[in-house]
Protein backbone atom coordinates (compact mmCIF):
# COMPACT_ATOMS: atom_id res chain seq x y z
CA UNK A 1 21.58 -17.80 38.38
CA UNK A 2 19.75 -19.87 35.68
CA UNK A 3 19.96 -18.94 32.02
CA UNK A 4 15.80 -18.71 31.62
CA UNK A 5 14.92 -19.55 27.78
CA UNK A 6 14.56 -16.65 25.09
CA UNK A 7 11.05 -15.93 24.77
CA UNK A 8 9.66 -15.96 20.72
CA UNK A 9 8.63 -12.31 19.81
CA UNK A 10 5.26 -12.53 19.46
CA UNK A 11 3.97 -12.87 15.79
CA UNK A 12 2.04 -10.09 14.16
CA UNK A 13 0.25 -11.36 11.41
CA UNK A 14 -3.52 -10.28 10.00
CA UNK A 15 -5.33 -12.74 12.34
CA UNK A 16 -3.90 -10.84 15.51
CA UNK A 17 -5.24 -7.50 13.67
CA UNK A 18 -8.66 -8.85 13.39
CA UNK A 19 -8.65 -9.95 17.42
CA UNK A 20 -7.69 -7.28 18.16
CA UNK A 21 -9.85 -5.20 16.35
CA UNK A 22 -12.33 -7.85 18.31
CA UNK A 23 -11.33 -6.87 21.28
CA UNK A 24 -11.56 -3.24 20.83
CA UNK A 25 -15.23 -3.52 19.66
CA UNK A 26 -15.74 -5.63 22.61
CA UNK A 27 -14.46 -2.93 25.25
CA UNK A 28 -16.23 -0.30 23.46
CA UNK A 29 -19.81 -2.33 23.77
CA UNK A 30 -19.13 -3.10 27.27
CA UNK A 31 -18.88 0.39 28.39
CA UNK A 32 -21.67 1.31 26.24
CA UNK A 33 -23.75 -1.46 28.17
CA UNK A 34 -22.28 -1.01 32.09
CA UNK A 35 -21.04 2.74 31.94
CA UNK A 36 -24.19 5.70 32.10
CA UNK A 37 -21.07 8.22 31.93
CA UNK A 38 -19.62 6.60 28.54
CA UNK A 39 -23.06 7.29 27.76
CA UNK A 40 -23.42 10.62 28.43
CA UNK A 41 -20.19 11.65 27.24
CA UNK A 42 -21.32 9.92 23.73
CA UNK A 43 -24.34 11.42 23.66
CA UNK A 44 -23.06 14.78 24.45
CA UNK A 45 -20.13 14.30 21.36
CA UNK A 46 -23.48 13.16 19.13
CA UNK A 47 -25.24 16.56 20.42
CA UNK A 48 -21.99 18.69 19.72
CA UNK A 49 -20.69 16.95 16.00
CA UNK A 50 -22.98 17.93 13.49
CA UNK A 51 -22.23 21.70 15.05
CA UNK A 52 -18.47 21.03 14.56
CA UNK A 53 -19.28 19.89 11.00
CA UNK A 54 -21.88 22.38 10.05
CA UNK A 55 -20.44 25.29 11.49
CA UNK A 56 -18.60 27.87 8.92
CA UNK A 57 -15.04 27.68 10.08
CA UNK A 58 -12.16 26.11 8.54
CA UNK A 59 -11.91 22.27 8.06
CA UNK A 60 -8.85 22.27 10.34
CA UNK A 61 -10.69 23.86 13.08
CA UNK A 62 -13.12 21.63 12.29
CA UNK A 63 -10.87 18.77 12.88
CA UNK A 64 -9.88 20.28 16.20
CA UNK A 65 -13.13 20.21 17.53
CA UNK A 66 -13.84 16.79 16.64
CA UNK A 67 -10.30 15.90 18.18
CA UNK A 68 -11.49 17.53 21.14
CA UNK A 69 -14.57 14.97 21.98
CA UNK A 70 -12.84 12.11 20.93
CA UNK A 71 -10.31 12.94 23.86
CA UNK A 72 -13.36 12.98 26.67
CA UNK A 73 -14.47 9.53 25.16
CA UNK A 74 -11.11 8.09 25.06
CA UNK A 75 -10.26 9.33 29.03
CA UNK A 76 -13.83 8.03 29.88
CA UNK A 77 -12.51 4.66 28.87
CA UNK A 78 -9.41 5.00 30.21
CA UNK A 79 -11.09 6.21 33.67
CA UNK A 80 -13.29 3.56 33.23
CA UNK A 81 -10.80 0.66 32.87
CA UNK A 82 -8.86 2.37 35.83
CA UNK A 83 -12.55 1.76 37.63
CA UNK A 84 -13.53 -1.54 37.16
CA UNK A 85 -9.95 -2.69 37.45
CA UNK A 86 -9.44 -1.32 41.12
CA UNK A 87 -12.88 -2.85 42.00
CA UNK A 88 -12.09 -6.20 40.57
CA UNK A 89 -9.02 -6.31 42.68
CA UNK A 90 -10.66 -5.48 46.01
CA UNK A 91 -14.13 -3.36 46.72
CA UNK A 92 -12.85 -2.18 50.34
CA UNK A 93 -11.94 1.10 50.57
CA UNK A 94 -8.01 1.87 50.47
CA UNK A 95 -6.39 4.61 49.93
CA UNK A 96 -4.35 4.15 47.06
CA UNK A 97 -7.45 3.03 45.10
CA UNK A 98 -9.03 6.20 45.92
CA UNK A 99 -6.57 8.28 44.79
CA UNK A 100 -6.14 6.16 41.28
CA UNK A 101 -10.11 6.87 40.59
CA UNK A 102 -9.75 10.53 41.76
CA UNK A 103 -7.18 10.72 39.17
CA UNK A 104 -8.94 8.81 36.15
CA UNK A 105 -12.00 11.41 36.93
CA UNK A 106 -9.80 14.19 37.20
CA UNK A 107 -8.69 13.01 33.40
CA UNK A 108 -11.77 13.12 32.26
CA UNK A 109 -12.79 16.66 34.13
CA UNK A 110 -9.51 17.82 32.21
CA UNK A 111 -11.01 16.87 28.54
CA UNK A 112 -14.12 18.35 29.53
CA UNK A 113 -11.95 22.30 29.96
CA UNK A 114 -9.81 21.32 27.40
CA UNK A 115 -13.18 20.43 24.78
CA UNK A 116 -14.50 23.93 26.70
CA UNK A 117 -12.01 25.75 25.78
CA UNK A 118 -11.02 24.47 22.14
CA UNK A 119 -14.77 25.35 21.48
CA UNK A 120 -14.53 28.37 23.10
CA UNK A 121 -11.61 29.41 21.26
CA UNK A 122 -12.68 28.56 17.85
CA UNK A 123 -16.29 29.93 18.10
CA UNK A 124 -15.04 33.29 19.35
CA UNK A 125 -12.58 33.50 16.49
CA UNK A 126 -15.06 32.57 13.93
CA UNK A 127 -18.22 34.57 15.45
CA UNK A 128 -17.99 37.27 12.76
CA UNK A 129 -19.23 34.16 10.20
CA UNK A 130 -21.15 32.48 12.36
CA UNK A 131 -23.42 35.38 13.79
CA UNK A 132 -25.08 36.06 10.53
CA UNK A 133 -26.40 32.32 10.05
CA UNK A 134 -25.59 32.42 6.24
CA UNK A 135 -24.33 28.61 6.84
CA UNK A 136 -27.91 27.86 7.05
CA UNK A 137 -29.18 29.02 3.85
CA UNK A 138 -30.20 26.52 1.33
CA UNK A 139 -28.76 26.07 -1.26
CA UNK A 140 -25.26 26.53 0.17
CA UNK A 141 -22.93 28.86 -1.98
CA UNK A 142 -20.72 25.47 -3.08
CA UNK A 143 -24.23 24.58 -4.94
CA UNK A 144 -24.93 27.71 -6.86
């Protein structure tokens, strides 16, 4: 068996950051412009983020709750990529296919409970603060 040559590591330097970077803002765009889900789901985390930042609970739960949309977008991308891979490869039906975009929806379906329940969790926990609306009051109590 041939000896095959030692490949060169490849080199990380700031030029491979910034394409990559590139690259990254390039898949995000392109599911902005050929996914309506990757809409929706951003649009629904735009609905939902000023009430994670607004609401009176603690800037860990806070963080949580943000956490928790960022995972739908991220397994929206990841479903779509899973998507647009299988039908680049072959648009007949197939099995296998079927079940890999069963499984990048059921992904997404998860992130959805999981963002469900996060909220849930947090809101019910904090509903003795929330209920009376004094987060609303101008000025807040940090201004006075």
């Amino acid at each position: 068996m041939p000896e095959s040559e030692p490949t060169q590591p490849k080199r990380r330097d700031f030029r491979n950051f910034i394409s990559s970077v590139r690259y990254a803002v390039e898949g995000f765009w392109a599911a902005v412009r050929h996914e309506p889900s990757f809409r929706e789901d951003l649009l629904f985390a735009a609905i939902l983020t000023p009430f994670a930042i607004f609401l009176p609970v603690k800037a860990v739960s806070t963080a949580v709750m943000l956490a928790s949309l960022f995972v739908i977008i991220i397994a929206e991308l990841l479903n779509s990529a899973i998507e647009w891979t299988i039908d680049d490869i072959s648009l007949e039906k197939r099995p296998f296919a079927k079940r890999a975009k069963d499984m990048g929806s059921a992904a997404v379906f998860l992130a959805y409970i999981n963002c469900v329940v996060v909220w849930g969790v947090i809101l019910f926990s904090n509903w003795h603060r929330i209920q009376t609306f004094d987060f609303l009051r101008w000025p807040p109590q940090f201004l006075q």
